[in-house]
C-alpha atoms as a PDB file:
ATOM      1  CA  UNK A   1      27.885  91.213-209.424  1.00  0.00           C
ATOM      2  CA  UNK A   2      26.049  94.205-207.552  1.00  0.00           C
ATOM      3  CA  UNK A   3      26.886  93.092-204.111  1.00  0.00           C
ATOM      4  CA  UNK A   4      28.991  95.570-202.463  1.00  0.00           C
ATOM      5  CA  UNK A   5      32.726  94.616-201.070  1.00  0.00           C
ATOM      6  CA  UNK A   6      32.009  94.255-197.586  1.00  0.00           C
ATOM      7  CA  UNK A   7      28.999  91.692-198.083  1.00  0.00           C
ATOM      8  CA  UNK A   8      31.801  89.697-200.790  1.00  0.00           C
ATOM      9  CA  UNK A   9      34.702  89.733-197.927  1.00  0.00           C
ATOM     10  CA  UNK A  10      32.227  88.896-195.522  1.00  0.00           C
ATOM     11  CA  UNK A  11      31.286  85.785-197.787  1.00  0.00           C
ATOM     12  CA  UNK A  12      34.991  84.900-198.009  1.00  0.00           C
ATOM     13  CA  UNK A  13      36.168  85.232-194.091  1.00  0.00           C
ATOM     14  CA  UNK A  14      33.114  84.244-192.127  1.00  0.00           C
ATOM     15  CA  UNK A  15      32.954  80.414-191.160  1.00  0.00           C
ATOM     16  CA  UNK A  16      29.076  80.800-190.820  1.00  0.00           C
ATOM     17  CA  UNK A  17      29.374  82.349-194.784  1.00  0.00           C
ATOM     18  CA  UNK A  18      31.334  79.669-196.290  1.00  0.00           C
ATOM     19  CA  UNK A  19      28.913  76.981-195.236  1.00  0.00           C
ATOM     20  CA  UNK A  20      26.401  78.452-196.828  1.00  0.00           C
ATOM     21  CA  UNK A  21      28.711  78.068-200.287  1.00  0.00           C
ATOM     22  CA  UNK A  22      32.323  76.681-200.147  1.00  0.00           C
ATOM     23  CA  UNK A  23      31.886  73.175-197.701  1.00  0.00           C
ATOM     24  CA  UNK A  24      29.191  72.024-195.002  1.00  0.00           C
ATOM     25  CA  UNK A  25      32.470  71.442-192.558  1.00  0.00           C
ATOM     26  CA  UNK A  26      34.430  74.952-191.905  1.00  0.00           C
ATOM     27  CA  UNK A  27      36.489  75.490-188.794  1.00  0.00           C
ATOM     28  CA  UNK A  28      38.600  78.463-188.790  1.00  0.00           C
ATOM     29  CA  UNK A  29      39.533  78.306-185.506  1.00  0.00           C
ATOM     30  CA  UNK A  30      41.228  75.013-186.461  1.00  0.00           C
ATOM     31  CA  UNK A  31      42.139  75.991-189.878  1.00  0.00           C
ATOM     32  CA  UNK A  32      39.772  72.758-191.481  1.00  0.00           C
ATOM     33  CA  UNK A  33      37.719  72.426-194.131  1.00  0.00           C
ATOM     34  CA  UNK A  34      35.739  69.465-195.350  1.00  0.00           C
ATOM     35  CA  UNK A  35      34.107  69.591-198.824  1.00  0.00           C
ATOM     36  CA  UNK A  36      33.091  66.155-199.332  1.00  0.00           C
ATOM     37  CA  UNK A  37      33.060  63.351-196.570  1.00  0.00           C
ATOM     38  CA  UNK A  38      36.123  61.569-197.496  1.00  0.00           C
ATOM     39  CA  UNK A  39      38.305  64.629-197.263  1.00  0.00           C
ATOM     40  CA  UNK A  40      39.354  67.423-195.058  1.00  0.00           C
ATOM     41  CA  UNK A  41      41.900  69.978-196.022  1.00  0.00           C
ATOM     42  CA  UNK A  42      43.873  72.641-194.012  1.00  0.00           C
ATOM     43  CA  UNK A  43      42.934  76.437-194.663  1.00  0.00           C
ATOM     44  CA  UNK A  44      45.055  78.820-193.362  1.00  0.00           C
ATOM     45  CA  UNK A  45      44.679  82.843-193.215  1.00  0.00           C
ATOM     46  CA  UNK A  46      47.505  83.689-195.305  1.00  0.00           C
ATOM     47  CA  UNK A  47      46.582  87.680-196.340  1.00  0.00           C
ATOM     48  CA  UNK A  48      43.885  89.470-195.487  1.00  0.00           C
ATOM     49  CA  UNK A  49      43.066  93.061-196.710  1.00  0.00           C
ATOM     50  CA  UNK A  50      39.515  94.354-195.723  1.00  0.00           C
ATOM     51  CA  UNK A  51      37.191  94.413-199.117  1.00  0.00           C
ATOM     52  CA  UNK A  52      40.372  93.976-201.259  1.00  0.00           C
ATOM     53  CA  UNK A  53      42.064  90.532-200.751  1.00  0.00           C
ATOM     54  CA  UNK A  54      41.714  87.445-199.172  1.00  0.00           C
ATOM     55  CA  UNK A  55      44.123  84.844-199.721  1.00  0.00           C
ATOM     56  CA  UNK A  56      44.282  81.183-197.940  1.00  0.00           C
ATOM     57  CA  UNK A  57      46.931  78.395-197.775  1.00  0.00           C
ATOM     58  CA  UNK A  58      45.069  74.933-198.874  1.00  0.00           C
ATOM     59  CA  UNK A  59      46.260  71.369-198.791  1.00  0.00           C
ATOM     60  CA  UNK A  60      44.688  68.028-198.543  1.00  0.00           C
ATOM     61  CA  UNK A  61      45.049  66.410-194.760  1.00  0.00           C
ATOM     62  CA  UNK A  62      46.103  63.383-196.394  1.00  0.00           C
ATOM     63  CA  UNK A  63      48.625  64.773-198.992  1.00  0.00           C
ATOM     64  CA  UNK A  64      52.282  63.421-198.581  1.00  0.00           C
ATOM     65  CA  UNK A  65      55.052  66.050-196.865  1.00  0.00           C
ATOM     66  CA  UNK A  66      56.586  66.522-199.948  1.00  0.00           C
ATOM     67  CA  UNK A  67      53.513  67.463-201.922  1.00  0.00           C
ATOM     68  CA  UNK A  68      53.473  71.776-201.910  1.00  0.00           C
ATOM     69  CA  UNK A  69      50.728  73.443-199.909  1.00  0.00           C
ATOM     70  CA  UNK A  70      48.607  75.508-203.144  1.00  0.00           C
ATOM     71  CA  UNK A  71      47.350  78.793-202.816  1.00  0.00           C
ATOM     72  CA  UNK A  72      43.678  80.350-202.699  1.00  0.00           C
ATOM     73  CA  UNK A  73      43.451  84.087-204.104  1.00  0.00           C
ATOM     74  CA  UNK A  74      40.130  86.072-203.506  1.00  0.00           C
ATOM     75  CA  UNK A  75      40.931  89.780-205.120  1.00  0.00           C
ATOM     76  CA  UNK A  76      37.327  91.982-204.926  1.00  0.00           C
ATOM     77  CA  UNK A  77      37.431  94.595-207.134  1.00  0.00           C
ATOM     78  CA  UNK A  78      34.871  97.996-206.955  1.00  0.00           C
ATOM     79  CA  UNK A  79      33.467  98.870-209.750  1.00  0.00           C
ATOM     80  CA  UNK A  80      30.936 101.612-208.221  1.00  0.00           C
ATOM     81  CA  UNK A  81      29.031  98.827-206.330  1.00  0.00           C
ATOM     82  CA  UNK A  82      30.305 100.269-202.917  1.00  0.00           C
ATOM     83  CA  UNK A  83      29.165 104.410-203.279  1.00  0.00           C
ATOM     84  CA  UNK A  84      25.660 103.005-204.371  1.00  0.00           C
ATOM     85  CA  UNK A  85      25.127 104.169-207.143  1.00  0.00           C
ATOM     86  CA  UNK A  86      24.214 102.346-210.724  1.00  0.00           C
ATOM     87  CA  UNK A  87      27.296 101.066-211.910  1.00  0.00           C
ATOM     88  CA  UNK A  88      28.913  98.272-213.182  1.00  0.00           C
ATOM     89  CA  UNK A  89      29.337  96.756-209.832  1.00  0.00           C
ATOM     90  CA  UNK A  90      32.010  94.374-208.576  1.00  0.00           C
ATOM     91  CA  UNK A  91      34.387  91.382-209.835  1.00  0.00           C
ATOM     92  CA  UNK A  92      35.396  88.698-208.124  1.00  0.00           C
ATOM     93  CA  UNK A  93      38.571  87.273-209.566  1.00  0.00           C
ATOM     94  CA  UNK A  94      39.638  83.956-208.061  1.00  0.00           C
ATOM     95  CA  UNK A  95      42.790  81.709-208.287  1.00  0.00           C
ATOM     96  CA  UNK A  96      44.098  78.329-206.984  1.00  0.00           C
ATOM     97  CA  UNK A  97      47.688  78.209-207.710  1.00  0.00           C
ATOM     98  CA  UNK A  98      50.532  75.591-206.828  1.00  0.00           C
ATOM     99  CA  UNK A  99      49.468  72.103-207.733  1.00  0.00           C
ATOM    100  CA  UNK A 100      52.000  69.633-208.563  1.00  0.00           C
ATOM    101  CA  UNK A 101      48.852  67.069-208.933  1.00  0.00           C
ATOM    102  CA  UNK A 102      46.633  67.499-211.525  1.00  0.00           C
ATOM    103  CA  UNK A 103      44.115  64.454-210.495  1.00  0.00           C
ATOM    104  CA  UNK A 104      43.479  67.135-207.138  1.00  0.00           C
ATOM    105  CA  UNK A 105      43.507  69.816-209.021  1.00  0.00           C
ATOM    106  CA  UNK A 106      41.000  68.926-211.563  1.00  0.00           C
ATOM    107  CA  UNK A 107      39.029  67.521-208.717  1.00  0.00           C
ATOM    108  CA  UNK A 108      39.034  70.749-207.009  1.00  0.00           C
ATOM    109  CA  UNK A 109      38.436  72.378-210.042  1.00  0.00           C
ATOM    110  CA  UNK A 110      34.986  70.711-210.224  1.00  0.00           C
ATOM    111  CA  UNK A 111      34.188  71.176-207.410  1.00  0.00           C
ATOM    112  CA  UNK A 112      35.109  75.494-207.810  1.00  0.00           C
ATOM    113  CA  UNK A 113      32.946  75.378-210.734  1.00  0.00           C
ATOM    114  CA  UNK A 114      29.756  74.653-208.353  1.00  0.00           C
ATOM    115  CA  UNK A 115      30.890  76.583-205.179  1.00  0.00           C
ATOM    116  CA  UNK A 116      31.186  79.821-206.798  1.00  0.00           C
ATOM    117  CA  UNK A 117      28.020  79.421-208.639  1.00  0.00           C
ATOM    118  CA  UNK A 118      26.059  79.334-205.600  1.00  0.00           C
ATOM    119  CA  UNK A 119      28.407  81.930-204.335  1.00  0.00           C
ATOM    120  CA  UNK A 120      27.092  84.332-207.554  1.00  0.00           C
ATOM    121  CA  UNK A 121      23.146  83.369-206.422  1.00  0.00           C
ATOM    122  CA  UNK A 122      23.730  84.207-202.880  1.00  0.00           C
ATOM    123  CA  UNK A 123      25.738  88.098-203.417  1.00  0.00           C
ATOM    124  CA  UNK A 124      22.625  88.497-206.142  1.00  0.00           C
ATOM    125  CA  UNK A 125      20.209  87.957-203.591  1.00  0.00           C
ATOM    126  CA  UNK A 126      18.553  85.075-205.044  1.00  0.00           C
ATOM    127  CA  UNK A 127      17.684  81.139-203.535  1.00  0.00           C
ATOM    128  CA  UNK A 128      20.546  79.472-203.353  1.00  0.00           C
ATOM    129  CA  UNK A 129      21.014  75.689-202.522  1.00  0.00           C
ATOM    130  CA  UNK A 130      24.392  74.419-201.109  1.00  0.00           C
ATOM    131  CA  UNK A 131      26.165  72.194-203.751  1.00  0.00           C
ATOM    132  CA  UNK A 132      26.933  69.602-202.064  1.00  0.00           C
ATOM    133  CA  UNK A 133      23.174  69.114-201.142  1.00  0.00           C
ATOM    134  CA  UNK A 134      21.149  66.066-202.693  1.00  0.00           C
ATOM    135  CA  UNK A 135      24.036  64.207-203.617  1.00  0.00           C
ATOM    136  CA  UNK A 136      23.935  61.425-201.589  1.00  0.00           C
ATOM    137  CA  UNK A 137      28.137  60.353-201.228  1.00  0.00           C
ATOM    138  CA  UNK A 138      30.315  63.315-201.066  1.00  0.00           C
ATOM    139  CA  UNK A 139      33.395  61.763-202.763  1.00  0.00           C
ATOM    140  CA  UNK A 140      34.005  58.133-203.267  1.00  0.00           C
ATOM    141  CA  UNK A 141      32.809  57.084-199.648  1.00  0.00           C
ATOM    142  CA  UNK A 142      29.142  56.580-198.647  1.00  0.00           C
ATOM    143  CA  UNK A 143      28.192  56.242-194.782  1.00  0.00           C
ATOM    144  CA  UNK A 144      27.278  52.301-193.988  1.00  0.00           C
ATOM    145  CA  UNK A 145      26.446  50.675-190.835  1.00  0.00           C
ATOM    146  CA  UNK A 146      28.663  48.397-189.360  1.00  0.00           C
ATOM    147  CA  UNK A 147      26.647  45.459-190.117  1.00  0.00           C
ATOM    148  CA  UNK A 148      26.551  46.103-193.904  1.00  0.00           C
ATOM    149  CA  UNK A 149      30.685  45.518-193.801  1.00  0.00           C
ATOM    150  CA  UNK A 150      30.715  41.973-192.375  1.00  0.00           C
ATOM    151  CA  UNK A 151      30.412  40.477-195.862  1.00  0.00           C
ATOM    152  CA  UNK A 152      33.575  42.704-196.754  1.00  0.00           C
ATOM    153  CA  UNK A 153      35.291  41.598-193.819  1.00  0.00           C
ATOM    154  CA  UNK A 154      34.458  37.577-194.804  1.00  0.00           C
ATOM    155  CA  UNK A 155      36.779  38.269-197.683  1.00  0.00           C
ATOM    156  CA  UNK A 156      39.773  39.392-195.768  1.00  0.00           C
ATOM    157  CA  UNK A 157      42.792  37.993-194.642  1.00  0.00           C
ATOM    158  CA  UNK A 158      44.996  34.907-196.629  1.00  0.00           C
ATOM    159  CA  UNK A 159      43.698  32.210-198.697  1.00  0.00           C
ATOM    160  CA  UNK A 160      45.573  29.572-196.798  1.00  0.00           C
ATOM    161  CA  UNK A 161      43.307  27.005-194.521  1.00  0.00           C
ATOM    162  CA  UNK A 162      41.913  29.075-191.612  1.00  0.00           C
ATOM    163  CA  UNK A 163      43.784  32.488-192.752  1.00  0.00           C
ATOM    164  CA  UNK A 164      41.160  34.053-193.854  1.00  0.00           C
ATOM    165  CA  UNK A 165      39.000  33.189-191.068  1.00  0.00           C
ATOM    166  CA  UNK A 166      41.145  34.323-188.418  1.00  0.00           C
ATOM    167  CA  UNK A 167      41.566  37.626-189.927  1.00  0.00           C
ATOM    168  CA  UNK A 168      38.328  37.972-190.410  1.00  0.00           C
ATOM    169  CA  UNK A 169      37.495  37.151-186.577  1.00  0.00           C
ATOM    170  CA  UNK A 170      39.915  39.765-185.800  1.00  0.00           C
ATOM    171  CA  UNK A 171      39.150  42.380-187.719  1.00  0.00           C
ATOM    172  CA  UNK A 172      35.506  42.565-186.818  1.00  0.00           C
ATOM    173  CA  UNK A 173      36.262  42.285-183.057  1.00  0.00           C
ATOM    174  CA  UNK A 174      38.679  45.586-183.889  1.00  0.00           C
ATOM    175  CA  UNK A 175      35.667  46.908-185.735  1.00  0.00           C
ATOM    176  CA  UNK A 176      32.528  46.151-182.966  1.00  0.00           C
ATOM    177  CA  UNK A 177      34.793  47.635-180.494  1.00  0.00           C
ATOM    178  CA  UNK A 178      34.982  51.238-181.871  1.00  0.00           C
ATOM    179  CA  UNK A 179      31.358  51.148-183.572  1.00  0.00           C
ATOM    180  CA  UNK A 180      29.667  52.772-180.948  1.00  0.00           C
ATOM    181  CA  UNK A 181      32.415  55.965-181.393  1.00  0.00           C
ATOM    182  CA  UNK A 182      32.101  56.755-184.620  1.00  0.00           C
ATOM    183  CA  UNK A 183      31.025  56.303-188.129  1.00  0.00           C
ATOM    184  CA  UNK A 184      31.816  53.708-191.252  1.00  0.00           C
ATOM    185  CA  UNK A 185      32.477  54.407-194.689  1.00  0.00           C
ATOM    186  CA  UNK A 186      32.631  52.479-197.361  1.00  0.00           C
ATOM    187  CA  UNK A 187      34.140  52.921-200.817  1.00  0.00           C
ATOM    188  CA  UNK A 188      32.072  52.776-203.928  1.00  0.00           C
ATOM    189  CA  UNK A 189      34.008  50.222-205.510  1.00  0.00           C
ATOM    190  CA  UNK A 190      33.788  47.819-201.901  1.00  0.00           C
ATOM    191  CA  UNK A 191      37.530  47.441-201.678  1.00  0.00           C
ATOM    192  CA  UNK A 192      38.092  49.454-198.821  1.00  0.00           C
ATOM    193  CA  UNK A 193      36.119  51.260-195.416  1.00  0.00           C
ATOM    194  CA  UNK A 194      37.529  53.712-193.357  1.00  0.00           C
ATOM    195  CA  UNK A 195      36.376  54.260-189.793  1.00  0.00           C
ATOM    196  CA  UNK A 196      35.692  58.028-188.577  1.00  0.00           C
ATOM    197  CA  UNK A 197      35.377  59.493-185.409  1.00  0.00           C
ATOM    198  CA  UNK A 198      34.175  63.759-185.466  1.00  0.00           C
ATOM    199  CA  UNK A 199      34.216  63.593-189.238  1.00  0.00           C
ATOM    200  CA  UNK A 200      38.328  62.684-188.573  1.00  0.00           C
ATOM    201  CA  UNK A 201      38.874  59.386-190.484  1.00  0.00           C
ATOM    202  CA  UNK A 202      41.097  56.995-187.417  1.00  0.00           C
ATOM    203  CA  UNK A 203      41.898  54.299-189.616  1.00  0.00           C
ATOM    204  CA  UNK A 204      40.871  52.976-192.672  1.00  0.00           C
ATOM    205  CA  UNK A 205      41.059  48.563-194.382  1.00  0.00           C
ATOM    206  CA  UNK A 206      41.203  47.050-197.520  1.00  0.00           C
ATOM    207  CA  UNK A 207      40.800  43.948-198.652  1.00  0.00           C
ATOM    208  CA  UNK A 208      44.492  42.797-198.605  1.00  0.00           C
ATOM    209  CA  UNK A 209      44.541  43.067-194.626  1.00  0.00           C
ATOM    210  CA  UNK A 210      46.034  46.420-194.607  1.00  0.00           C
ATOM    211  CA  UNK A 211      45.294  49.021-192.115  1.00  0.00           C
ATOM    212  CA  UNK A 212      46.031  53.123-192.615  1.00  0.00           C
ATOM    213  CA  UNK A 213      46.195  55.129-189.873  1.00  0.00           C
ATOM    214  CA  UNK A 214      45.586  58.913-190.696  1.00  0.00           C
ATOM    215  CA  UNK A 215      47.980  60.366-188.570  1.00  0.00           C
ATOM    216  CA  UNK A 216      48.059  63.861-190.135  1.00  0.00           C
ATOM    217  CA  UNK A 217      43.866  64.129-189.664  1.00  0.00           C
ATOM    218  CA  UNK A 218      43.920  63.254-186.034  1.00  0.00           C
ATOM    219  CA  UNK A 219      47.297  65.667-185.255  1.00  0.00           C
ATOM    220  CA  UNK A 220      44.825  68.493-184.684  1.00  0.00           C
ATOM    221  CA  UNK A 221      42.861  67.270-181.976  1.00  0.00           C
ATOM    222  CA  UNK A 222      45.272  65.507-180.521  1.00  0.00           C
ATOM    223  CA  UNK A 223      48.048  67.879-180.590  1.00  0.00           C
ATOM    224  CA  UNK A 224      51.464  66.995-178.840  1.00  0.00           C
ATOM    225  CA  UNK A 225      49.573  63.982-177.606  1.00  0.00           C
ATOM    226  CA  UNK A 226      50.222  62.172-181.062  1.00  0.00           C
ATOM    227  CA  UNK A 227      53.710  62.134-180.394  1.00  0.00           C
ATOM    228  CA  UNK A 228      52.417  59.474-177.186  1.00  0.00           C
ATOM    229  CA  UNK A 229      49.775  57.552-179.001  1.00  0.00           C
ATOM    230  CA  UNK A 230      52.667  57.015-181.636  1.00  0.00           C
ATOM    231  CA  UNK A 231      55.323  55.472-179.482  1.00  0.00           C
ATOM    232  CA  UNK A 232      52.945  53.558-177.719  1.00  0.00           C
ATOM    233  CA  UNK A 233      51.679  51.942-180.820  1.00  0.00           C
ATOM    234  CA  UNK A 234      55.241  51.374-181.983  1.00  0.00           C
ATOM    235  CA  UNK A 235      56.160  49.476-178.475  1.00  0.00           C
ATOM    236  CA  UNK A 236      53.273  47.544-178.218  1.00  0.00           C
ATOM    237  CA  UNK A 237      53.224  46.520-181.790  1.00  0.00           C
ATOM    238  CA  UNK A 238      56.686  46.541-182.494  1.00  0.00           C
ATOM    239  CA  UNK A 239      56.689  48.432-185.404  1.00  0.00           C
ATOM    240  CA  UNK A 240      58.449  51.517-186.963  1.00  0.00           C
ATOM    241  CA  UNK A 241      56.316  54.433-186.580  1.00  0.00           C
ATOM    242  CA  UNK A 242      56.488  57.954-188.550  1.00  0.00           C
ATOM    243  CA  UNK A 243      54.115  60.342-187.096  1.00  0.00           C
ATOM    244  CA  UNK A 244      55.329  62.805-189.831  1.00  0.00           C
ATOM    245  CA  UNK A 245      53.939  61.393-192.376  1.00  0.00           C
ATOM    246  CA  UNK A 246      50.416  61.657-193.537  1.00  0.00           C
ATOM    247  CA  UNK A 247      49.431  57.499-193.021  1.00  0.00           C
ATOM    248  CA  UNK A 248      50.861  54.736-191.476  1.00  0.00           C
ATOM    249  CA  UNK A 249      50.084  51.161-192.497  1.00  0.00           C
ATOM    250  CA  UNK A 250      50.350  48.192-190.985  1.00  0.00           C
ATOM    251  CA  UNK A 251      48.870  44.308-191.645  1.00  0.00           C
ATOM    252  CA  UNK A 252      45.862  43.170-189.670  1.00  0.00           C
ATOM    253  CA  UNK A 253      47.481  39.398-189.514  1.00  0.00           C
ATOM    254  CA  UNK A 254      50.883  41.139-187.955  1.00  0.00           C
ATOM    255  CA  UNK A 255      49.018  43.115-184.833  1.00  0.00           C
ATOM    256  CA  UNK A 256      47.864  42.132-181.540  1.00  0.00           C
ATOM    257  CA  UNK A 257      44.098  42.464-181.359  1.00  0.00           C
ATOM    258  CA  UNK A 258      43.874  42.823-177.911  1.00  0.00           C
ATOM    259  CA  UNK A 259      46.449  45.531-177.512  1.00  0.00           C
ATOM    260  CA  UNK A 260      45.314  47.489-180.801  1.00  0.00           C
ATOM    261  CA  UNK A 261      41.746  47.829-179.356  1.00  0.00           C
ATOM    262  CA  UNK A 262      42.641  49.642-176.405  1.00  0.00           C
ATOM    263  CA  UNK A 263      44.866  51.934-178.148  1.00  0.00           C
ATOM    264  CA  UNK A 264      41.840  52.896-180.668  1.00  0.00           C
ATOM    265  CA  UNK A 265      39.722  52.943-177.594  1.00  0.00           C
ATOM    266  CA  UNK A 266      41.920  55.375-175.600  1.00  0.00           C
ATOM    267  CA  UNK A 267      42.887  57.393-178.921  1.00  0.00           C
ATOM    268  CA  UNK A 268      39.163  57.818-179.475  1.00  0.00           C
ATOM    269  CA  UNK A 269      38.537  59.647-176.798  1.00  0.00           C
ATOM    270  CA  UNK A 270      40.330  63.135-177.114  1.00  0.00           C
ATOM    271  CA  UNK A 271      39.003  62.634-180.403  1.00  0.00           C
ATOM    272  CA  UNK A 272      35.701  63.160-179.312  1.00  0.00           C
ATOM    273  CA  UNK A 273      36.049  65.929-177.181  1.00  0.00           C
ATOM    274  CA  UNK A 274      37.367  68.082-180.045  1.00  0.00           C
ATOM    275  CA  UNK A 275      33.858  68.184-181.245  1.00  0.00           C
END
């Protein structure tokens, strides 16, 4: 590598940097990352030494509490690319230590392996195309409109006379409600969608009924407000609720309809001003 160390750290620390290479989603002032569309992770400025050392926290928004946070390690070393002068340039070693899950790991892995490719074109000087570009789903989730669900819907609920039906009826008045404030995804296998508002996934259903509510993606833009739209939900549902951990689930036949559309209504809109 012949770039020099200020142009690497500068590839490493800058949010407008990293989108060229490491995710089309980086937020520093908010500490988020999104690589692929179903995901967002937390990066966090752990050490940072200028054209030495870079090092990040990083953990999946949707990991468990008791899963450990894993560490990124940028170290730039000179080999005579900074007094300009023919040499054998610079290395970039780089680490991601501290998974306990090897499915995420390898995952990440992968997607390492075509980051810091592009990241190599781009310090070289040469064209460089974002990896994530052409494609199509980023993840397991592709972006569907509303309409395209309403067969999956059909399917949900009990098998019992009129169960399924009702749920149905239900769950797409939850569904029409929010459409207008967000964004649908839908898994590739077509067991489950997920509803997004800002790139934030709200809630997500599957074809057993259940709803997940992704408490730990919306806790940045909603701040101590969470703590609120929790209780409420647990009063007017009466239900247990954990804002601590990562999801909540609940039942589509066990909610009222009525009551959970104006707390996704009301919940959507902070959301939205965090763009």
């Amino acid at each position: 590598m012949t770039a020099t160390p200020a142009q690497v750290f500068r590839a490493l620390t800058s949010q407008n940097e990293l989108r060229k290479w490491f995710a089309p989603r980086v937020i520093m002032s908010r500490n988020l990352v999104s690589q692929e569309q179903d995901r967002s992770s937390e990066m966090r400025l752990m050490q940072s030494d200028k054209y030495s050392l870079v090092r990040y926290s990083w953990r999946e928004q949707d990991w468990d509490p008791e899963i450990e946070t894993t560490t990124i390690t940028y170290r730039i070393r000179d080999l005579g690319a900074s007094r300009s002068r023919t040499g054998e340039g610079l290395l970039l070693e780089v680490s991601h230590d501290g998974w306990t899950d090897s499915v995420a790991r390898d995952r990440q892995a992968a997607i390492w392996k075509k980051a810091l490719n592009v990241l190599d074109k781009l310090l070289a000087g040469k064209p460089a195309k974002a990896w994530w570009e052409n494609q199509g789903a980023r993840g397991s989730f592709q972006q569907v409109r509303l309409a395209a669900l309403k067969p999956l819907v059909e399917q949900i609920g009990p098998e019992k006379k009129g169960g399924r039906k009702t749920t149905a009826r239900a769950l797409w008045k939850i569904c029409s409600s929010v459409d207008a404030d967000g964004n649908w995804y839908l898994k590739d296998d077509e067991q489950e969608f997920e509803f997004r508002c800002q790139a934030v996934r709200v809630f997500g259903l599957d074809l057993s009924g259940k709803i997940t509510i992704y408490w730990s993606e919306m806790s940045k833009a909603l701040g101590p407000n969470l703590e609120d739209f929790a209780h409420r939900l647990a009063v007017e549902q009466d239900m247990d609720v954990e804002v601590k951990k990562a999801r909540e689930t609940i039942m589509v036949q066990s909610i009222s309809v009525e009551l959970f559309i104006r707390w996704c209504q009301d919940i959507l809109q902070p959301l939205q001003g965090s763009a």
